[in-house]
C-alpha atoms as a PDB file:
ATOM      1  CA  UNK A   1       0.000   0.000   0.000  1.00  0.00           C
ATOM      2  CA  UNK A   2       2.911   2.622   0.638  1.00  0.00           C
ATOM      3  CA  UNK A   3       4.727   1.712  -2.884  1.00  0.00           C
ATOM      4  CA  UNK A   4       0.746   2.594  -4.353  1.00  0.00           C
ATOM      5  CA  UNK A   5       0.511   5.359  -2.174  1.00  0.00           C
ATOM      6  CA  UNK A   6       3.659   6.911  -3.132  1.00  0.00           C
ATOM      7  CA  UNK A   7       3.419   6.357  -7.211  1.00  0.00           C
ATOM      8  CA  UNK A   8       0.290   8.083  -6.557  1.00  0.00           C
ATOM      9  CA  UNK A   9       2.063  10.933  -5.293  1.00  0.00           C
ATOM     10  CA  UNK A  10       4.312  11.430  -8.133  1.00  0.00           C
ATOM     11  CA  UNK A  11       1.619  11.123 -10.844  1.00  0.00           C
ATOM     12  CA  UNK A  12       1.774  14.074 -12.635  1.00  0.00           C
ATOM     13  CA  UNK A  13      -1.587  16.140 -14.189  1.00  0.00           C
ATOM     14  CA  UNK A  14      -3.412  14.799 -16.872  1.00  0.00           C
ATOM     15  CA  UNK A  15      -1.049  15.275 -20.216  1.00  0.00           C
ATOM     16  CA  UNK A  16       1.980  15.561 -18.268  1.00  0.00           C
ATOM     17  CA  UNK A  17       4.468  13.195 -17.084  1.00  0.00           C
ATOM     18  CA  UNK A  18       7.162  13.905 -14.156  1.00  0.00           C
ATOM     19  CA  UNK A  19      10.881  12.464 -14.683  1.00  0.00           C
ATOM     20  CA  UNK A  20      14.264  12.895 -12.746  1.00  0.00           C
ATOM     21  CA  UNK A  21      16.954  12.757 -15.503  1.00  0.00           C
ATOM     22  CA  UNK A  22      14.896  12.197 -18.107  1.00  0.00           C
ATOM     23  CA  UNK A  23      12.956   8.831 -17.015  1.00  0.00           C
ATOM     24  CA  UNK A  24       9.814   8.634 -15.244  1.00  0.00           C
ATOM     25  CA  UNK A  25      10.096   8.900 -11.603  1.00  0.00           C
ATOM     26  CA  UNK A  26       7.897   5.837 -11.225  1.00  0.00           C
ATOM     27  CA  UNK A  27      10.742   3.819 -12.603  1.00  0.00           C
ATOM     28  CA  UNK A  28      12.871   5.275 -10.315  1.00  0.00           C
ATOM     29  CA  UNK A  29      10.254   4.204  -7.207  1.00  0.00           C
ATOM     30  CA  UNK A  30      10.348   0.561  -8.942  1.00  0.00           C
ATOM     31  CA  UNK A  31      13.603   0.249  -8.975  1.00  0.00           C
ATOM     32  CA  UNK A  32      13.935   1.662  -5.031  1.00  0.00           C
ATOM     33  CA  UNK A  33      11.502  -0.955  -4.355  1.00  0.00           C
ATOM     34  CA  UNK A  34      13.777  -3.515  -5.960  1.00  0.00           C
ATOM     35  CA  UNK A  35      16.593  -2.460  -4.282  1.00  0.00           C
ATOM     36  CA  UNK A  36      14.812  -2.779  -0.532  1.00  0.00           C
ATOM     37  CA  UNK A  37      13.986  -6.076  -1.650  1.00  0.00           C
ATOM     38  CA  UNK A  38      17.044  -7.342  -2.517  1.00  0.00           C
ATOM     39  CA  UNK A  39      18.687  -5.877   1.153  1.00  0.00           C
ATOM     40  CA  UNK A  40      15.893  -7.499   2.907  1.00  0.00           C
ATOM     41  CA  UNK A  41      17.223 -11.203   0.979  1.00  0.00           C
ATOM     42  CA  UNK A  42      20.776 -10.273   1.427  1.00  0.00           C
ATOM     43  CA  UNK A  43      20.039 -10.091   5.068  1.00  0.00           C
ATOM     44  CA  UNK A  44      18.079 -13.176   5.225  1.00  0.00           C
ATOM     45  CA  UNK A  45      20.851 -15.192   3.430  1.00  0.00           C
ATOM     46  CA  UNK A  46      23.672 -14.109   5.862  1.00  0.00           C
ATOM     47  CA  UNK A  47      21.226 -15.379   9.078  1.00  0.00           C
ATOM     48  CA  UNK A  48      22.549 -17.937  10.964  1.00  0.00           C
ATOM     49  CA  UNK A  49      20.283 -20.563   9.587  1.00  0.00           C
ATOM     50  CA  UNK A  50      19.350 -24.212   8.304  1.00  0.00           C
ATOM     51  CA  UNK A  51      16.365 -24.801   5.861  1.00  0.00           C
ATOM     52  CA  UNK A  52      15.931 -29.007   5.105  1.00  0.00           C
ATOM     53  CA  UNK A  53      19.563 -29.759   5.157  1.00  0.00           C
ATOM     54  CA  UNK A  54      20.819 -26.625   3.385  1.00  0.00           C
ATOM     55  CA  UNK A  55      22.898 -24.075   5.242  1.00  0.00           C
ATOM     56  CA  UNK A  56      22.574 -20.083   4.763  1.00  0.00           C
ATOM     57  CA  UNK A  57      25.347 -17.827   3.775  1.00  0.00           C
ATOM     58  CA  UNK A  58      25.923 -16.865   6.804  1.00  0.00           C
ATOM     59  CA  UNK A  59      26.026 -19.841   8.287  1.00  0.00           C
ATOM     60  CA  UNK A  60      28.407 -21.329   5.677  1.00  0.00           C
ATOM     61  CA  UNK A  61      30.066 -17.935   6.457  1.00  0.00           C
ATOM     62  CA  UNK A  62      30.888 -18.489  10.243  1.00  0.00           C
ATOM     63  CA  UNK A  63      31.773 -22.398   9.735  1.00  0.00           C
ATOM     64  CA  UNK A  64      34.834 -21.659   7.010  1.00  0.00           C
ATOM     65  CA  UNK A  65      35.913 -18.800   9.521  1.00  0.00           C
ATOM     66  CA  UNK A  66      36.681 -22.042  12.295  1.00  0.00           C
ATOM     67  CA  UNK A  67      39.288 -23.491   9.883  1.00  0.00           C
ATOM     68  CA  UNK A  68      39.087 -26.605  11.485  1.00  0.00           C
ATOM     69  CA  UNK A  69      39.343 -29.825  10.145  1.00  0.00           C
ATOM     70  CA  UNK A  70      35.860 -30.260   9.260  1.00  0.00           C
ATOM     71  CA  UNK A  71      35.969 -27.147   7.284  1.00  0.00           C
ATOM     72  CA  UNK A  72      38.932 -28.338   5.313  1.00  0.00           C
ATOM     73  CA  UNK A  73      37.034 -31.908   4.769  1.00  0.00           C
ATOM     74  CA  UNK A  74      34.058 -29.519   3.235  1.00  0.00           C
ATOM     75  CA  UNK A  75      36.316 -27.636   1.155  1.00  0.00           C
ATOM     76  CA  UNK A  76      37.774 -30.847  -0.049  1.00  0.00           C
ATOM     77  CA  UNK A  77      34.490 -32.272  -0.808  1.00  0.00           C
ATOM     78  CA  UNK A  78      33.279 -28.751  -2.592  1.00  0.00           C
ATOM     79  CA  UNK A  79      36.553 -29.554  -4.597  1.00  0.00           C
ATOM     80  CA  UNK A  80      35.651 -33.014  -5.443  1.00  0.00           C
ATOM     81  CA  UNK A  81      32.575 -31.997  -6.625  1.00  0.00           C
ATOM     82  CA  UNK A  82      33.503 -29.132  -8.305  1.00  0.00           C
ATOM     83  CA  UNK A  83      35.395 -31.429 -10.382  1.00  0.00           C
ATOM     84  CA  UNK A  84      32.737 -34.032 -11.431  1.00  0.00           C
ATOM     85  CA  UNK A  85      30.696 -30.959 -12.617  1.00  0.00           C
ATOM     86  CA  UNK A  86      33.598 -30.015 -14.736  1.00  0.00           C
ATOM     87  CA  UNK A  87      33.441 -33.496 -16.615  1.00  0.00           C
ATOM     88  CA  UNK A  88      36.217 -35.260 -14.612  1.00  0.00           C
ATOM     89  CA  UNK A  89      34.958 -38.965 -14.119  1.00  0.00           C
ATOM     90  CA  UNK A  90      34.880 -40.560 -10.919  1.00  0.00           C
ATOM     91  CA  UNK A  91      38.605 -42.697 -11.284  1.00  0.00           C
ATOM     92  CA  UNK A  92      40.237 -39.551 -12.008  1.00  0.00           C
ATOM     93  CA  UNK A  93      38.921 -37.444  -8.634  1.00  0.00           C
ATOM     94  CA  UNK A  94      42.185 -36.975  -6.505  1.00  0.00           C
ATOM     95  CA  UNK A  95      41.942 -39.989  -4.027  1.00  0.00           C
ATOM     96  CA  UNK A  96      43.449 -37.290  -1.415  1.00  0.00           C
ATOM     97  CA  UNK A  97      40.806 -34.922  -1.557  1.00  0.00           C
ATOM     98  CA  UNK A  98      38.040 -38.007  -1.536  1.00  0.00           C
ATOM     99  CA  UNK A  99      39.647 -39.551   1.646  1.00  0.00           C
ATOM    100  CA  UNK A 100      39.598 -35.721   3.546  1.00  0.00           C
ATOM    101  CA  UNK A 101      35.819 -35.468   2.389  1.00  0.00           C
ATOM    102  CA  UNK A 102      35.081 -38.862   4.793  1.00  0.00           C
ATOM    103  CA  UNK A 103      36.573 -36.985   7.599  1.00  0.00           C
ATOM    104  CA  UNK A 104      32.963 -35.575   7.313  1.00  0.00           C
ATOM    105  CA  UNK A 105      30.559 -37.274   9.976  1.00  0.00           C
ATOM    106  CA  UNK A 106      28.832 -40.015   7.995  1.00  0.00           C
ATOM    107  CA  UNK A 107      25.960 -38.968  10.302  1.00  0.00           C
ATOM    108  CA  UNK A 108      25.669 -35.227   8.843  1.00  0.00           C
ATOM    109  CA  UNK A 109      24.298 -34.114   5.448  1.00  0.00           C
ATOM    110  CA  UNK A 110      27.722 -33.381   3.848  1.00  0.00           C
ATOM    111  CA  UNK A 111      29.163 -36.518   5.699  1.00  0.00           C
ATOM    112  CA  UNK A 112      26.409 -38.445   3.474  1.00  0.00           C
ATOM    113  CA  UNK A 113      27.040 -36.999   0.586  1.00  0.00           C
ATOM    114  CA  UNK A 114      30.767 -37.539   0.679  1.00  0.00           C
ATOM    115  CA  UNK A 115      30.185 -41.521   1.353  1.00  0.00           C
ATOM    116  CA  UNK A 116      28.322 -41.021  -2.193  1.00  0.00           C
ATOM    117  CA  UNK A 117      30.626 -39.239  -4.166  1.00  0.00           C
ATOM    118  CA  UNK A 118      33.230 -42.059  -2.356  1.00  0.00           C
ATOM    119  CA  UNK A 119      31.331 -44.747  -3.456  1.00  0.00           C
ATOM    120  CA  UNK A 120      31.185 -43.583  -7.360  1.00  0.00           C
ATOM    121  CA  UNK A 121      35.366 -43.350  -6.765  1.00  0.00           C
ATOM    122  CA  UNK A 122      35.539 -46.207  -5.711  1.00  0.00           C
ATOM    123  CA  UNK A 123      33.110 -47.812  -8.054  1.00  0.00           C
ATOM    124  CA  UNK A 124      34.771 -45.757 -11.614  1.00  0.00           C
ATOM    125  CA  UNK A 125      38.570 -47.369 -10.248  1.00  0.00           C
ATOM    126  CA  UNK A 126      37.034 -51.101  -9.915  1.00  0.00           C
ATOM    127  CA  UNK A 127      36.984 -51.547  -5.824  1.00  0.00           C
ATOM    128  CA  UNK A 128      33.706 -53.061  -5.684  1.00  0.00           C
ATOM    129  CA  UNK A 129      33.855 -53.755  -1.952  1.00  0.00           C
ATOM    130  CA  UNK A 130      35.145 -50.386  -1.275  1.00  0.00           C
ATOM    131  CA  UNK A 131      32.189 -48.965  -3.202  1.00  0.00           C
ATOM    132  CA  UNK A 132      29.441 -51.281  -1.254  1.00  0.00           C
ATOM    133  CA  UNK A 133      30.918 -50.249   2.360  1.00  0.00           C
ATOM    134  CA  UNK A 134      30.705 -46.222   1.225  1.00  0.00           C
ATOM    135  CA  UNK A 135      27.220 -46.837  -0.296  1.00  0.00           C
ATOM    136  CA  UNK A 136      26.156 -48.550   2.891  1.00  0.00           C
ATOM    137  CA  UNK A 137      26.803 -45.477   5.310  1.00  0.00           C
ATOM    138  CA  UNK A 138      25.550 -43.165   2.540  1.00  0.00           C
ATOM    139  CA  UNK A 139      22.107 -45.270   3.052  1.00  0.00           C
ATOM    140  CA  UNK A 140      21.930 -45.837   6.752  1.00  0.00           C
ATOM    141  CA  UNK A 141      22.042 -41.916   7.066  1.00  0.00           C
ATOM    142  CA  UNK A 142      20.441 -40.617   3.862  1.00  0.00           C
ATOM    143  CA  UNK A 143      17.280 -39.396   6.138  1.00  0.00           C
ATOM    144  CA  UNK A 144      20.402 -36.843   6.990  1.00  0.00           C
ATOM    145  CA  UNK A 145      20.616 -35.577   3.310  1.00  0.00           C
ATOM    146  CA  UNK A 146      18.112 -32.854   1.974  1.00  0.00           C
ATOM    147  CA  UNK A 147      15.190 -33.879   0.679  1.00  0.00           C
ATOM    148  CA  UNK A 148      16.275 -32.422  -2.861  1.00  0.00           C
ATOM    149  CA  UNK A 149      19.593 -34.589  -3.070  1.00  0.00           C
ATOM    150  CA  UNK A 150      18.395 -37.293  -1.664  1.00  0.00           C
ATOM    151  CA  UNK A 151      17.700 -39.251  -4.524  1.00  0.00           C
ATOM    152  CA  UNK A 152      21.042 -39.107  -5.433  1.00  0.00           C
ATOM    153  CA  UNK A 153      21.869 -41.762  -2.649  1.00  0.00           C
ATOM    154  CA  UNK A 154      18.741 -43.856  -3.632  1.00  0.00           C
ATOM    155  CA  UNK A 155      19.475 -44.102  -7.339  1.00  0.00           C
ATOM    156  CA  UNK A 156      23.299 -44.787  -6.498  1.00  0.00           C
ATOM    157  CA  UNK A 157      21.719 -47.439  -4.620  1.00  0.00           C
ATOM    158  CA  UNK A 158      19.387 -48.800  -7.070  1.00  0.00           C
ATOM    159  CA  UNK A 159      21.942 -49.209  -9.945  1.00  0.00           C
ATOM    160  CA  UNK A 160      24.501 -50.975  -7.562  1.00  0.00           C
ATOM    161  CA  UNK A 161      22.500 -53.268  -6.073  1.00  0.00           C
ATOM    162  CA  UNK A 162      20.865 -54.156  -9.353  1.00  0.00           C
ATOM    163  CA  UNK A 163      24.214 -54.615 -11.281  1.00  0.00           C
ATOM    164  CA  UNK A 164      26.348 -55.619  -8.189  1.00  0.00           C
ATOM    165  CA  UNK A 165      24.466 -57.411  -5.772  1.00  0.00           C
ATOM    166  CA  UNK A 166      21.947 -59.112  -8.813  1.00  0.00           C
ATOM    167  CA  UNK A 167      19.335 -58.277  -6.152  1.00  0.00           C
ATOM    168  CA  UNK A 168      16.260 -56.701  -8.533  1.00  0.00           C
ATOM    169  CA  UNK A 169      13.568 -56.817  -5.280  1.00  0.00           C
ATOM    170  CA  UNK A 170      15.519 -54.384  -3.591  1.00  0.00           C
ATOM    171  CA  UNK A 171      16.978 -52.842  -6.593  1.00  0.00           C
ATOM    172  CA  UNK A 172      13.303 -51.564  -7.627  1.00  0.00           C
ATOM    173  CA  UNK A 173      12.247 -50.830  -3.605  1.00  0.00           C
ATOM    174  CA  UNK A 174      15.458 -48.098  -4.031  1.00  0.00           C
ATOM    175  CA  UNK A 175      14.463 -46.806  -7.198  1.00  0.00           C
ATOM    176  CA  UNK A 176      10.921 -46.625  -6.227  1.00  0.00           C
ATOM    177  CA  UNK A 177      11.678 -44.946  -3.283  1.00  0.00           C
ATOM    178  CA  UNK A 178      14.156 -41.989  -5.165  1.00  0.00           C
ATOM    179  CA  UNK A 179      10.687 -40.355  -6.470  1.00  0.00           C
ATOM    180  CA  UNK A 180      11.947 -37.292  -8.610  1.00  0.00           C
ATOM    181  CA  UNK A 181      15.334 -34.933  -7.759  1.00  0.00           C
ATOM    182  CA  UNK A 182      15.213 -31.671  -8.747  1.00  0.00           C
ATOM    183  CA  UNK A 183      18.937 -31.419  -8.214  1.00  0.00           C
ATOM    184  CA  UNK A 184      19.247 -34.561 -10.882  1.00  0.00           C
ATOM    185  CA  UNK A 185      19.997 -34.855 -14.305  1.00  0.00           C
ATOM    186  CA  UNK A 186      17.258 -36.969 -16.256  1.00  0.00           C
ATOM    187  CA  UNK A 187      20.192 -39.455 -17.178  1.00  0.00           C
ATOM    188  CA  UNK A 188      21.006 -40.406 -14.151  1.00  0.00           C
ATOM    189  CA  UNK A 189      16.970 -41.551 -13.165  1.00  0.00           C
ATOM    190  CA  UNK A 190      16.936 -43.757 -16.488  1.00  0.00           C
ATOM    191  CA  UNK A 191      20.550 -45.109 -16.190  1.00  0.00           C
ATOM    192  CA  UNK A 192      19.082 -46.469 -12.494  1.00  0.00           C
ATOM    193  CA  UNK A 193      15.952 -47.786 -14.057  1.00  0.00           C
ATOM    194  CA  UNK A 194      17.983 -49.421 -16.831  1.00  0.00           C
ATOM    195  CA  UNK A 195      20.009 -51.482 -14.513  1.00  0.00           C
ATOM    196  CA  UNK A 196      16.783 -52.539 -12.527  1.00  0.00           C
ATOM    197  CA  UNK A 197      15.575 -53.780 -15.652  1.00  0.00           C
ATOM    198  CA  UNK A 198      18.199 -55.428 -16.681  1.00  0.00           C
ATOM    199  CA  UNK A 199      18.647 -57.385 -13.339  1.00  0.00           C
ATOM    200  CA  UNK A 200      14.781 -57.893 -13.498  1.00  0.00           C
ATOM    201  CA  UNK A 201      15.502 -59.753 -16.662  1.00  0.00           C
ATOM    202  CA  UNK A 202      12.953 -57.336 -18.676  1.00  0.00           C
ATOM    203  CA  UNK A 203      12.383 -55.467 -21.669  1.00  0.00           C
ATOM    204  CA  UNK A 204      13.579 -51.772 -22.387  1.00  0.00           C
ATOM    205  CA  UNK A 205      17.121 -51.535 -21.669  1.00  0.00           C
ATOM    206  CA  UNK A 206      18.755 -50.458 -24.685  1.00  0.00           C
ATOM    207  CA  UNK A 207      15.936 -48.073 -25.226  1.00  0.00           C
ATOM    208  CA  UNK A 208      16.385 -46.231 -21.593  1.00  0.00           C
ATOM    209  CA  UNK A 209      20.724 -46.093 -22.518  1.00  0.00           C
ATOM    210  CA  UNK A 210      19.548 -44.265 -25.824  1.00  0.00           C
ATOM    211  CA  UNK A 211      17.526 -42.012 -24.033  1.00  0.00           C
ATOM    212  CA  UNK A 212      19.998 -41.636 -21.660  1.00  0.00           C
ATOM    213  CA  UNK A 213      22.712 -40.749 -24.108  1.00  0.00           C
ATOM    214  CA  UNK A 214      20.600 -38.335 -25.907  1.00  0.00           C
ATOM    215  CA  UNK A 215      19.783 -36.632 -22.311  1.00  0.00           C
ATOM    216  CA  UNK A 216      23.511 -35.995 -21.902  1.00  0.00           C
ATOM    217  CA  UNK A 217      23.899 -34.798 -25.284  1.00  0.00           C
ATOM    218  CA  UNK A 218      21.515 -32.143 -24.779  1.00  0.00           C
ATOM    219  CA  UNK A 219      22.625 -31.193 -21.645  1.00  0.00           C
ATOM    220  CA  UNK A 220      26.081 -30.682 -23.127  1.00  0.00           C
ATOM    221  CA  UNK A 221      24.901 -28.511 -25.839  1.00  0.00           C
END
């Protein structure tokens, strides 16, 4: 009501329009508006705050300023994953970073996420046993990892225990269970339900890789 209020104050006489430097003042009053807004959202992203697993600015800000060695584990694992969304596959992650990530609490939302990105090192290089123990704390605590990456974990799950353990019972509970991530690429939800079919003994395999390799094609382009 105050914005209204005041572009009602500036509105000139029928016919005429009033401007400061040549543009309409009421752009100027929209673009004040803006700018309150955007303080008011800085503010509320450097709060001290957790929302579902994610941590604010600020709170990211006062953790890094500890420099302990949980805050180096995070950077590592930033690092790590910095580098799979470059391109890097799994095998080629440096194994030192990977091993500083698991300092992370397997019991904490980062701590989960680092047994994952562990377990697709592990799994790229060919140490299937290594792969199975990181995917098995990544589970136990995945009601630890936000809601958004959490099917991540589950469609991890689903492919390895499909191609892996030659379990397709459980391999289709885990995929059932992953839902939708809005944090995941549409290749990595049919790449899942591929290997469930496959250990299932089904139809449809060849046509869910296509449509998997066309998915990351496009999101390449």
């Amino acid at each position: 009501e105050a914005a209204y209020a005041a572009l009602i104050a500036v509105r000139a006489p029928a016919g005429e329009r009033y401007t400061l430097a040549g543009l309409p003042a009421a752009g100027y009053l929209l673009l004040l508006m803006f700018c309150f807004v955007s303080f008011f959202v800085a503010i509320a992203a450097l709060m001290p705050a957790a929302t579902q697993g994610y941590a604010s600015d600020g709170k990211q800000l006062l953790r890094f300023l500890r420099q302990d060695d949980e805050v180096e584990a995070e950077v590592a694992l930033i690092a790590v994953s910095l580098a799979s969304l470059g391109g890097q596959r799994p095998r080629d992650w440096d194994p030192a970073l990977v091993a500083r990530a698991l300092q992370l609490p397997p019991d904490t939302p980062r701590g989960a996420i680092a047994r994952l990105i562990a377990q697709s090192h592990a799994l790229d290089r060919g140490d299937i046993e290594a792969a199975r123990a990181h995917l098995a704390e990544a589970l136990a605590h995945r009601e630890k990892v936000p809601q958004m990456s959490r099917p991540a974990v589950l469609l991890g799950a689903a492919y390895f225990t499909a191609i892996h353990e030659h379990d397709p019972i459980l391999a289709r509970t885990y995929f059932a269970e992953a839902g939708h991530g809005a944090l995941l690429g549409a290749e990595s939800r049919l790449i899942a339900e591929a290997a469930v079919l496959h250990a299932e003994g089904k139809p449809g395999v060849e046509a869910l890789l296509d449509e998997a390799e066309a998915s990351l094609e496009n999101a390449m382009d």
